[in-house]
PDB file of N, CA and C in Angstrom:
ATOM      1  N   UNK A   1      16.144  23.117  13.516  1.00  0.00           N
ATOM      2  CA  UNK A   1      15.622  23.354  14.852  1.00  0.00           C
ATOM      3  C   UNK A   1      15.882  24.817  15.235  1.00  0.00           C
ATOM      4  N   UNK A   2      14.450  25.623  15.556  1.00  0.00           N
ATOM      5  CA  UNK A   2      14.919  27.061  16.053  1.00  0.00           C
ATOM      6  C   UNK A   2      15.672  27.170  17.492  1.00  0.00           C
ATOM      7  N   UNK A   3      16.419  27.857  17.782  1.00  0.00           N
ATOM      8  CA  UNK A   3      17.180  28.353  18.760  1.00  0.00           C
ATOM      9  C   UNK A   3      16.063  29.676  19.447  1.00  0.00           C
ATOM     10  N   UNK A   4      16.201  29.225  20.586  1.00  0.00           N
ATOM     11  CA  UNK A   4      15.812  30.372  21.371  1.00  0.00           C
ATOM     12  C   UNK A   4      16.288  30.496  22.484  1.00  0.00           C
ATOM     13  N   UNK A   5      15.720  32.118  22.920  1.00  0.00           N
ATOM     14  CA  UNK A   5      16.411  32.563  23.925  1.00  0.00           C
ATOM     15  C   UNK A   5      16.117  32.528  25.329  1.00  0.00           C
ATOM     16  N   UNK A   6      16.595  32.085  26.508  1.00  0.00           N
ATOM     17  CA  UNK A   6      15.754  32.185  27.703  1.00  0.00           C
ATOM     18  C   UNK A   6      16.460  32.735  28.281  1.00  0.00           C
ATOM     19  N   UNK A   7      15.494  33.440  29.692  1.00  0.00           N
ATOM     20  CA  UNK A   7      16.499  34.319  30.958  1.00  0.00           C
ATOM     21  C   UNK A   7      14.955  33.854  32.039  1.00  0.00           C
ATOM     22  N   UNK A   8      16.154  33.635  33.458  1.00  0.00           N
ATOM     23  CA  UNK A   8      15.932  33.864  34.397  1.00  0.00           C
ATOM     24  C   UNK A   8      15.503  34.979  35.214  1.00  0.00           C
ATOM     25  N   UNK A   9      14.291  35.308  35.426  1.00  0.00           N
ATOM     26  CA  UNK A   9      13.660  36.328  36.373  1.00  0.00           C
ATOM     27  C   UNK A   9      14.396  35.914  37.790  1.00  0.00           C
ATOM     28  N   UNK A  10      14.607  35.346  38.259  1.00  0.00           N
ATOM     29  CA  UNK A  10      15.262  35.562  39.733  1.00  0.00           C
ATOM     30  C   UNK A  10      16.713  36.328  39.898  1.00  0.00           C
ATOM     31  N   UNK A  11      17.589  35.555  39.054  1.00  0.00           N
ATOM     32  CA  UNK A  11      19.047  35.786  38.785  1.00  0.00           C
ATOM     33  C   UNK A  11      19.637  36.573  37.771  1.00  0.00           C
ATOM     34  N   UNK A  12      18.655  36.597  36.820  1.00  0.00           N
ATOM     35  CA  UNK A  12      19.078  37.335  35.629  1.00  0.00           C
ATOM     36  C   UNK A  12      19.751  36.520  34.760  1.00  0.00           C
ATOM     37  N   UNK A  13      20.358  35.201  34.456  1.00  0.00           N
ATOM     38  CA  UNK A  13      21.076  34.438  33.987  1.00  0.00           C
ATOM     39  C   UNK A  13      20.080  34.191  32.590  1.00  0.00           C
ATOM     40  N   UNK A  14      20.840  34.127  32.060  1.00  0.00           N
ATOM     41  CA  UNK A  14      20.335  34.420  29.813  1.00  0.00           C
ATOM     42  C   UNK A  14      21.172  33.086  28.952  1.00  0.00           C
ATOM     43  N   UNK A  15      20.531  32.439  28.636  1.00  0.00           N
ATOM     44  CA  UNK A  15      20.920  31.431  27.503  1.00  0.00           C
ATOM     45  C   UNK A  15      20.210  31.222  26.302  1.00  0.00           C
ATOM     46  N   UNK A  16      20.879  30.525  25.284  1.00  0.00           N
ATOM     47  CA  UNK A  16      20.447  30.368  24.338  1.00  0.00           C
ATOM     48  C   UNK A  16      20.578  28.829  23.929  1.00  0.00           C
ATOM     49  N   UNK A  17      19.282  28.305  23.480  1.00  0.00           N
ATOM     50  CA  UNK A  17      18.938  27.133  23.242  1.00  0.00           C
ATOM     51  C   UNK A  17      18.450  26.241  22.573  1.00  0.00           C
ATOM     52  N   UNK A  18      19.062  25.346  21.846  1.00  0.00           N
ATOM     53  CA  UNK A  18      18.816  24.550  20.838  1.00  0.00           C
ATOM     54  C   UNK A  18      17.801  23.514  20.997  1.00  0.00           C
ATOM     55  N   UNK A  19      16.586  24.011  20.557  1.00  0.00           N
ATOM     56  CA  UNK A  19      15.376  23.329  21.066  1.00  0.00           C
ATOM     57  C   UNK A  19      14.044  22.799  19.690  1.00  0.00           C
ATOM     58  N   UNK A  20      13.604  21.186  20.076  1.00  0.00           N
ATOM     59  CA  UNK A  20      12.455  21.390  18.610  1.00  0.00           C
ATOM     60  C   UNK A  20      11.721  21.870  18.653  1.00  0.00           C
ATOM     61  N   UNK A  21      10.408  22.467  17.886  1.00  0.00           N
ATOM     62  CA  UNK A  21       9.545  22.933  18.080  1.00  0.00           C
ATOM     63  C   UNK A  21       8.651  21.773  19.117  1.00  0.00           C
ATOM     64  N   UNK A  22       8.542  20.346  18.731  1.00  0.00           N
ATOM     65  CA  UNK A  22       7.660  19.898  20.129  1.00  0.00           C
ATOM     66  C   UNK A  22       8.366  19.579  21.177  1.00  0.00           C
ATOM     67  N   UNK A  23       9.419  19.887  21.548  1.00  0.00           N
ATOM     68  CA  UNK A  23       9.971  19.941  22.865  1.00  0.00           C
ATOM     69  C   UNK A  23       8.908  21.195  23.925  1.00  0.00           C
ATOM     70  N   UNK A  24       9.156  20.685  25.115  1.00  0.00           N
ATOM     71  CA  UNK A  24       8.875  21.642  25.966  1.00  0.00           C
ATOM     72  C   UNK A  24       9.402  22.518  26.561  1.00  0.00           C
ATOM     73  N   UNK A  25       8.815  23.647  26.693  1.00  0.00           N
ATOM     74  CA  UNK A  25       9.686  25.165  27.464  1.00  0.00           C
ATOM     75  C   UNK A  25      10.530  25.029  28.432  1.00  0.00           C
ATOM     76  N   UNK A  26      10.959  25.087  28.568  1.00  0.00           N
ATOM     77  CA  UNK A  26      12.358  25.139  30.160  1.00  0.00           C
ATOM     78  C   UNK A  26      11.954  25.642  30.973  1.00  0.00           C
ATOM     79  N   UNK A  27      11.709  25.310  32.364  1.00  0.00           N
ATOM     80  CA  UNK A  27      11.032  26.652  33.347  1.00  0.00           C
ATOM     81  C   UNK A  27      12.130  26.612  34.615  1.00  0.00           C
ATOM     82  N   UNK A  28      12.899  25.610  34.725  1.00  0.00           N
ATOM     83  CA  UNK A  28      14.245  25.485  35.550  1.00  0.00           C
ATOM     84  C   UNK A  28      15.299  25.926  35.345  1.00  0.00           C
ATOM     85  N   UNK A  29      15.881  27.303  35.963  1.00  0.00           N
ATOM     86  CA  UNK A  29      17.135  27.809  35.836  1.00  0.00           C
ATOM     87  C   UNK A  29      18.285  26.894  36.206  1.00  0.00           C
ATOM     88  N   UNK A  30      19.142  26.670  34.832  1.00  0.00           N
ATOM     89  CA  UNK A  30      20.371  26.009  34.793  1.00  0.00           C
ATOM     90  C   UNK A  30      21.151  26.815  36.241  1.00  0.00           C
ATOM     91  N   UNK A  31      21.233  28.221  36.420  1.00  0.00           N
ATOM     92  CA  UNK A  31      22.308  29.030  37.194  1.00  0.00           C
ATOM     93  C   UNK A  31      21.696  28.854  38.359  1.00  0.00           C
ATOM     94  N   UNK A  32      20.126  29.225  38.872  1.00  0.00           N
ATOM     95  CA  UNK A  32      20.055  29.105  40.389  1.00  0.00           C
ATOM     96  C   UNK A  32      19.230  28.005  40.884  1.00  0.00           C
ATOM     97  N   UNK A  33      18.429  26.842  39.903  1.00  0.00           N
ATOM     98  CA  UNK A  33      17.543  26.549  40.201  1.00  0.00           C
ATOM     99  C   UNK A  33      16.174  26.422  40.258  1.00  0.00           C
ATOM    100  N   UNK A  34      15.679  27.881  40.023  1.00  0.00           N
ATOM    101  CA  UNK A  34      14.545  28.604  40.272  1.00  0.00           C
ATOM    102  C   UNK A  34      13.646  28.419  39.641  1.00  0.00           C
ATOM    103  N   UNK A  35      12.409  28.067  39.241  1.00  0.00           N
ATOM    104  CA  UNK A  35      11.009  27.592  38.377  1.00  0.00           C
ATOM    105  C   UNK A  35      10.851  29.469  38.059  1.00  0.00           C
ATOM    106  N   UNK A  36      11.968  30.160  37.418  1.00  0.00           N
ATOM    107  CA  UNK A  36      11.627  31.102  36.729  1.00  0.00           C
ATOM    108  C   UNK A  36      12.245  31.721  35.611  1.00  0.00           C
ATOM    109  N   UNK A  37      12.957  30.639  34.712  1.00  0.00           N
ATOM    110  CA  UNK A  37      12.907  30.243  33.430  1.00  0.00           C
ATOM    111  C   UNK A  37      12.044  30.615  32.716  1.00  0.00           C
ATOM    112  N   UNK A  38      12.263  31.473  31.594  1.00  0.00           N
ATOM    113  CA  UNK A  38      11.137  31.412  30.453  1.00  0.00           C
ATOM    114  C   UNK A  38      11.885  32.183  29.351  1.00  0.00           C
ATOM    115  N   UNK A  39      10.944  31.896  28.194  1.00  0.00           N
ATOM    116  CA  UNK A  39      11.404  32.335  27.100  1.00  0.00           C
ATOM    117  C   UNK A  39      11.639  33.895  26.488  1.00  0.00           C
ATOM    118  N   UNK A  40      12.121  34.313  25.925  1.00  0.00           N
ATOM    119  CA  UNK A  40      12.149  35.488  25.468  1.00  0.00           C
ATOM    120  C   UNK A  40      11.479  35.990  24.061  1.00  0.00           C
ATOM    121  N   UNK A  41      11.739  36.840  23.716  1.00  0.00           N
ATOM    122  CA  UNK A  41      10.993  37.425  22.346  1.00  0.00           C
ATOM    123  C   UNK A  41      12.055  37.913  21.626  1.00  0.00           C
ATOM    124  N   UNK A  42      12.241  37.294  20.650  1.00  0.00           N
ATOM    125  CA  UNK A  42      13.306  38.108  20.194  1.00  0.00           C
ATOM    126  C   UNK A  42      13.263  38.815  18.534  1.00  0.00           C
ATOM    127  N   UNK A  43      14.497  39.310  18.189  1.00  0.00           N
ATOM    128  CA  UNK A  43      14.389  39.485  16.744  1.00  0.00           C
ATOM    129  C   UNK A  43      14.231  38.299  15.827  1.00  0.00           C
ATOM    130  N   UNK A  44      14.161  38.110  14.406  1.00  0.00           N
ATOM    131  CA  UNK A  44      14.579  36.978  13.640  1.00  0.00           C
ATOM    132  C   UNK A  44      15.663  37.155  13.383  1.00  0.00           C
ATOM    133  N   UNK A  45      16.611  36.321  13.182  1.00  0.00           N
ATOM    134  CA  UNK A  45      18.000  35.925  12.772  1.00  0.00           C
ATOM    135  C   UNK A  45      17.920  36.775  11.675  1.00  0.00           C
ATOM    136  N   UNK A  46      17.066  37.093  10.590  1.00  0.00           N
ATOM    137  CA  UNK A  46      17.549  36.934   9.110  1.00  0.00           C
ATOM    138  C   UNK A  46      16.963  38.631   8.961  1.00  0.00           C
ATOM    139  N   UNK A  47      17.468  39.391   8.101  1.00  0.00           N
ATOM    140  CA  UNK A  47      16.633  40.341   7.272  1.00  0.00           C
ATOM    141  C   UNK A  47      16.196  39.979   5.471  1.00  0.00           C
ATOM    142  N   UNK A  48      15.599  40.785   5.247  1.00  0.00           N
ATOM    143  CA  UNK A  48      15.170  40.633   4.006  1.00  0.00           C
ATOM    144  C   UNK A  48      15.512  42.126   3.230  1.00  0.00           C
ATOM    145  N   UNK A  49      16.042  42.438   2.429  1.00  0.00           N
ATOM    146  CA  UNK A  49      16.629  43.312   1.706  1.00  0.00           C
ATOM    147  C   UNK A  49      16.625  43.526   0.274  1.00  0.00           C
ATOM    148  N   UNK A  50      16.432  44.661  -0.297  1.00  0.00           N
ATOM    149  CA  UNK A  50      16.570  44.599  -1.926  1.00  0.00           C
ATOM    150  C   UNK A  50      14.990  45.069  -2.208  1.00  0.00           C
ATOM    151  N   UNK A  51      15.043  44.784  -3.488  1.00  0.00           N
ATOM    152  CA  UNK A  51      13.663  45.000  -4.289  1.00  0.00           C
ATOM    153  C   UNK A  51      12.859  43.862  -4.260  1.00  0.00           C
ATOM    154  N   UNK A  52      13.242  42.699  -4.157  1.00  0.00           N
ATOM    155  CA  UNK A  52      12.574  41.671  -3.943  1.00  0.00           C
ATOM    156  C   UNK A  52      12.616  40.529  -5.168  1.00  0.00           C
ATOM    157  N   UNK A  53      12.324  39.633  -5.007  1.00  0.00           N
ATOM    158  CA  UNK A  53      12.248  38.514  -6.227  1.00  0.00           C
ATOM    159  C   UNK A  53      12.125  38.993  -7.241  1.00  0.00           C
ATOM    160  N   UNK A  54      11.130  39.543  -7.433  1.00  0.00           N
ATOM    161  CA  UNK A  54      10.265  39.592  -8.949  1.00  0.00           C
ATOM    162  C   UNK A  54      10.651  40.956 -10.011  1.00  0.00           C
ATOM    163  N   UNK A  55      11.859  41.707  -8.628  1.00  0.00           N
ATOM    164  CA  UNK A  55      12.134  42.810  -9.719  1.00  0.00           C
ATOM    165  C   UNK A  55      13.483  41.854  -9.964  1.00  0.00           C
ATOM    166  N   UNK A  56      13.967  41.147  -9.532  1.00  0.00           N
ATOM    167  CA  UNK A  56      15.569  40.351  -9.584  1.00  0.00           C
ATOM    168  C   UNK A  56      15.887  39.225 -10.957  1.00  0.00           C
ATOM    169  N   UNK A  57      14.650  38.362 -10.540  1.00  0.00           N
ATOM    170  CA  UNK A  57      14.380  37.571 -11.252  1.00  0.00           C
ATOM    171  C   UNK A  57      13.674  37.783 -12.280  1.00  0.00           C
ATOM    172  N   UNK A  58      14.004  36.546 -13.510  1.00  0.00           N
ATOM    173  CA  UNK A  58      12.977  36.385 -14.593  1.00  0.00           C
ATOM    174  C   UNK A  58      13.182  37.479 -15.199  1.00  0.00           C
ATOM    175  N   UNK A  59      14.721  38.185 -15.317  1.00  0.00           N
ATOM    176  CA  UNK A  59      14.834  39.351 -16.125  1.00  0.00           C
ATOM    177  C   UNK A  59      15.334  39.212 -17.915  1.00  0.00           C
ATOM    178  N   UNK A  60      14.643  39.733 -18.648  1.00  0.00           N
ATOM    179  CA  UNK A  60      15.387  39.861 -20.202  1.00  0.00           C
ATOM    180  C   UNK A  60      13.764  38.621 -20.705  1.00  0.00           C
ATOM    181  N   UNK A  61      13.026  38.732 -19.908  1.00  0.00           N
ATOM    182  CA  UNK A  61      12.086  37.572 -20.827  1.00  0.00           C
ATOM    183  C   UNK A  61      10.799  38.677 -21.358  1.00  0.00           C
ATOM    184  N   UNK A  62      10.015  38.226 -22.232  1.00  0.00           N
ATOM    185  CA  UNK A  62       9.477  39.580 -22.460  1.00  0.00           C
ATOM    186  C   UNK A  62       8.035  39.836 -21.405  1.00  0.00           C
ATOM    187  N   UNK A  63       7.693  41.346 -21.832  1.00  0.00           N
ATOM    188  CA  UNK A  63       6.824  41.989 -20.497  1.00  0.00           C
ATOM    189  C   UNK A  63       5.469  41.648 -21.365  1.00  0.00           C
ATOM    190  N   UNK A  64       4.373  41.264 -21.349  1.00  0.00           N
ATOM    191  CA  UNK A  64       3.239  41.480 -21.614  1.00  0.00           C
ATOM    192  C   UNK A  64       2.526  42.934 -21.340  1.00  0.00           C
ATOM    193  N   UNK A  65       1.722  43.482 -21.380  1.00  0.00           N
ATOM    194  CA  UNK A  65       0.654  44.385 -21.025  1.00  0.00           C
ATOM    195  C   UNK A  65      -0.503  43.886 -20.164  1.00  0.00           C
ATOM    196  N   UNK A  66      -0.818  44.482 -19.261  1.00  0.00           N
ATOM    197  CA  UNK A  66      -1.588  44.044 -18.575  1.00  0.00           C
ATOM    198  C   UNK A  66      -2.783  44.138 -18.769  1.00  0.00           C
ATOM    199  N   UNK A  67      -3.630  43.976 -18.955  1.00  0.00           N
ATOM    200  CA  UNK A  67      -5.158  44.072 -19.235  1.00  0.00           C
ATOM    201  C   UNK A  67      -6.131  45.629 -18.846  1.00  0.00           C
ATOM    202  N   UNK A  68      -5.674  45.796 -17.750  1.00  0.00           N
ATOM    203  CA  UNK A  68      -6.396  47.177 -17.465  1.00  0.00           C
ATOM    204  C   UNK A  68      -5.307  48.497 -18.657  1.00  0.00           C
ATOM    205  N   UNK A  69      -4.624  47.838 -18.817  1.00  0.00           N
ATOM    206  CA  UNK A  69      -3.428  49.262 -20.075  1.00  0.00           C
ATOM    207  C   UNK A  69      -3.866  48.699 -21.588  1.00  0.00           C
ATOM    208  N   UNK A  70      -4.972  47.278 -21.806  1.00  0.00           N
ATOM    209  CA  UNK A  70      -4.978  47.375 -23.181  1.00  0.00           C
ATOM    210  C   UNK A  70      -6.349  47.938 -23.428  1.00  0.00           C
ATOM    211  N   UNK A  71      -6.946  48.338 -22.805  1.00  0.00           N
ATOM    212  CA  UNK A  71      -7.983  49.367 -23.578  1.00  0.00           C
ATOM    213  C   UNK A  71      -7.787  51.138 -23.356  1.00  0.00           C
ATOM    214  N   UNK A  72      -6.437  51.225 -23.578  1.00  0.00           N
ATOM    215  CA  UNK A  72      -5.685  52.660 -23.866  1.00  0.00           C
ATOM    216  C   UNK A  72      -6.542  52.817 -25.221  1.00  0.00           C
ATOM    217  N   UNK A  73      -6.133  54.199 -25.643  1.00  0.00           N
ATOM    218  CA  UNK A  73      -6.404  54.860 -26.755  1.00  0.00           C
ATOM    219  C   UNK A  73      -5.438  54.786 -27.781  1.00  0.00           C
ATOM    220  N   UNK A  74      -5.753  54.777 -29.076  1.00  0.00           N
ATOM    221  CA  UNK A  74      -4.634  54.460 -30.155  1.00  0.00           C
ATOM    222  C   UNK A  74      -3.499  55.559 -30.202  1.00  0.00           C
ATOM    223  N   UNK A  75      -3.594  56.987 -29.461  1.00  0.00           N
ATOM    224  CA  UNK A  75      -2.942  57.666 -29.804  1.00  0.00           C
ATOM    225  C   UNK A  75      -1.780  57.432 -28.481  1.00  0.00           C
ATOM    226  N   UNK A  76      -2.392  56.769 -27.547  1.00  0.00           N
ATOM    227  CA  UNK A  76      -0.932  56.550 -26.838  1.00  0.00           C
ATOM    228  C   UNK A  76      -0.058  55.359 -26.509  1.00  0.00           C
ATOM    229  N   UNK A  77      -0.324  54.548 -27.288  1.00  0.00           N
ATOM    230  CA  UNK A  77       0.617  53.784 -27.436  1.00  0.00           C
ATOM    231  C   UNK A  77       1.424  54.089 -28.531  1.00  0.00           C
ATOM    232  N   UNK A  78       1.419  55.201 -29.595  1.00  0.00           N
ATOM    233  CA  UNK A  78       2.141  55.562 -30.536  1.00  0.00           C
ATOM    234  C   UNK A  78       3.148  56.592 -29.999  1.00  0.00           C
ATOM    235  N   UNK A  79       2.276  57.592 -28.805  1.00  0.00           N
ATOM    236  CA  UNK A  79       3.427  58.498 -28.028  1.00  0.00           C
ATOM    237  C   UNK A  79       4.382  57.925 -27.324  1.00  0.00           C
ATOM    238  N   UNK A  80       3.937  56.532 -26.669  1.00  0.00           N
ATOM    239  CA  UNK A  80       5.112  55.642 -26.001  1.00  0.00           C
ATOM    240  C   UNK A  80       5.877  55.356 -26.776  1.00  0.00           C
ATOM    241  N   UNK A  81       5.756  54.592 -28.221  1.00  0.00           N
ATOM    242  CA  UNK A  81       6.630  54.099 -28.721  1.00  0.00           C
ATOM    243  C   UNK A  81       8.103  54.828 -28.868  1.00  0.00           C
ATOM    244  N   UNK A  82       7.968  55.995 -29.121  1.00  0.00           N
ATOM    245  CA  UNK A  82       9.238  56.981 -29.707  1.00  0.00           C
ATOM    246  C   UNK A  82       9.616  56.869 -28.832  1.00  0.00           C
ATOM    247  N   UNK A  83       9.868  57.529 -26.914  1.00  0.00           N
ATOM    248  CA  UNK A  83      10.471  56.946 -26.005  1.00  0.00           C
ATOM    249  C   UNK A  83      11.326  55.696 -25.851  1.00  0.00           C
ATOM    250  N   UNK A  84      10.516  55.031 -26.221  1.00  0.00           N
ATOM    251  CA  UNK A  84      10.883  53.496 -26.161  1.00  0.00           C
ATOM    252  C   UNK A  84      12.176  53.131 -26.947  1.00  0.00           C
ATOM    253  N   UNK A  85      11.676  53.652 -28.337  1.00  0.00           N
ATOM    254  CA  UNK A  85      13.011  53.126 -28.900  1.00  0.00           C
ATOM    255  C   UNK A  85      14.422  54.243 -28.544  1.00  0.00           C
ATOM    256  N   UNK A  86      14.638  55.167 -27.989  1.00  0.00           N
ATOM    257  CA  UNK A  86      15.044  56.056 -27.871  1.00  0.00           C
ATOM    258  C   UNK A  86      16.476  55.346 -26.551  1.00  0.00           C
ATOM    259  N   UNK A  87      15.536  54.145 -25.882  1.00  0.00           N
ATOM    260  CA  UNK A  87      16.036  54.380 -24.408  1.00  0.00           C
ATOM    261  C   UNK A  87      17.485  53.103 -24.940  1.00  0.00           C
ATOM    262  N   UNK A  88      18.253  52.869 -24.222  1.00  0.00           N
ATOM    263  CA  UNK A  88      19.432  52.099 -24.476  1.00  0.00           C
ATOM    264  C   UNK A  88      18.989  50.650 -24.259  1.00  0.00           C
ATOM    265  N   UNK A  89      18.038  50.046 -23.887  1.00  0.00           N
ATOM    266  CA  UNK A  89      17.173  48.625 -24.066  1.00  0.00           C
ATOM    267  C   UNK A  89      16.413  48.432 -25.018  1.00  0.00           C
ATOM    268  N   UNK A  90      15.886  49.743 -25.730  1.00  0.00           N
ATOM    269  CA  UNK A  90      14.807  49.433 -26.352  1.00  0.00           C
ATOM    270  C   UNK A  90      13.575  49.459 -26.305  1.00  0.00           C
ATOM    271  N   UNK A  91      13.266  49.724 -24.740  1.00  0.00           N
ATOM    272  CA  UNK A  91      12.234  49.985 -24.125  1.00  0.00           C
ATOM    273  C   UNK A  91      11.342  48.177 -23.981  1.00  0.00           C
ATOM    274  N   UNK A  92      12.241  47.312 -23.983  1.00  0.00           N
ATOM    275  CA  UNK A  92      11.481  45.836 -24.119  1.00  0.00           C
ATOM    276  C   UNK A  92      12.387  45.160 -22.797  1.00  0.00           C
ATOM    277  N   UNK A  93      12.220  45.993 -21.758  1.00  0.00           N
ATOM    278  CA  UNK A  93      13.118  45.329 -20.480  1.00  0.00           C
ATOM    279  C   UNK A  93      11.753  45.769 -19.590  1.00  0.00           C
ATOM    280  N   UNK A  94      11.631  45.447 -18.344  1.00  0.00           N
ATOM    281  CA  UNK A  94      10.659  46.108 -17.087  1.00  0.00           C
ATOM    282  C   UNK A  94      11.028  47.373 -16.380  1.00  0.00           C
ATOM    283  N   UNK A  95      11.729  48.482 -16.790  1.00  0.00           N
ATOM    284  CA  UNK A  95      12.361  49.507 -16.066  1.00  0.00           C
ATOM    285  C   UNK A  95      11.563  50.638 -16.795  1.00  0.00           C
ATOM    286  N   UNK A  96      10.443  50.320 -17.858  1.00  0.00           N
ATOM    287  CA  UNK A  96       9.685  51.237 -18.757  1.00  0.00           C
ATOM    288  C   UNK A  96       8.710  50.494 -18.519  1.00  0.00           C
TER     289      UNK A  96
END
């Protein structure tokens, strides 16, 4: 059940409230009374941070080529290769 926030326009009085989504809005101030209750806008509780899933996960399995990189030219997938083996993975991780 989301929690939200309400304040009173008359009094200024601010709560927070454990409510279902089909419940109905509050428009009665707990502090004065007043039919000027209402809801607020607020932030979300949560952030989201990092690189995201897909650089996190599903790591060490192997990378395919994507379709628009396999009609390269023969001479550069041979210039990649030397790089590749060069790097301390092997060049067979997603960071190349």
């Amino acid at each position: 059940m989301p929690i939200y926030a309400y304040r009173c326009s008359t009094c200024g009085h601010a709560k927070d409230v454990l409510q279902k989504l089909s419940d109905a809005p509050l428009s009665s101030c707990p502090a004065c009374g007043a039919e000027s209750f209402s809801k607020q806008i607020t932030a979300a509780g949560f952030q989201l941070k990092g690189s995201g899933w897909y650089a996190t996960d599903f790591k060490g399995g192997s990378t395919a080529a994507p379709a628009a990189t396999a009609g390269a030219t023969a001479a550069a997938p041979a210039a990649e290769a030397a790089p590749a083996a060069a790097t301390p993975c092997g060049g067979s991780c997603a960071c190349h």
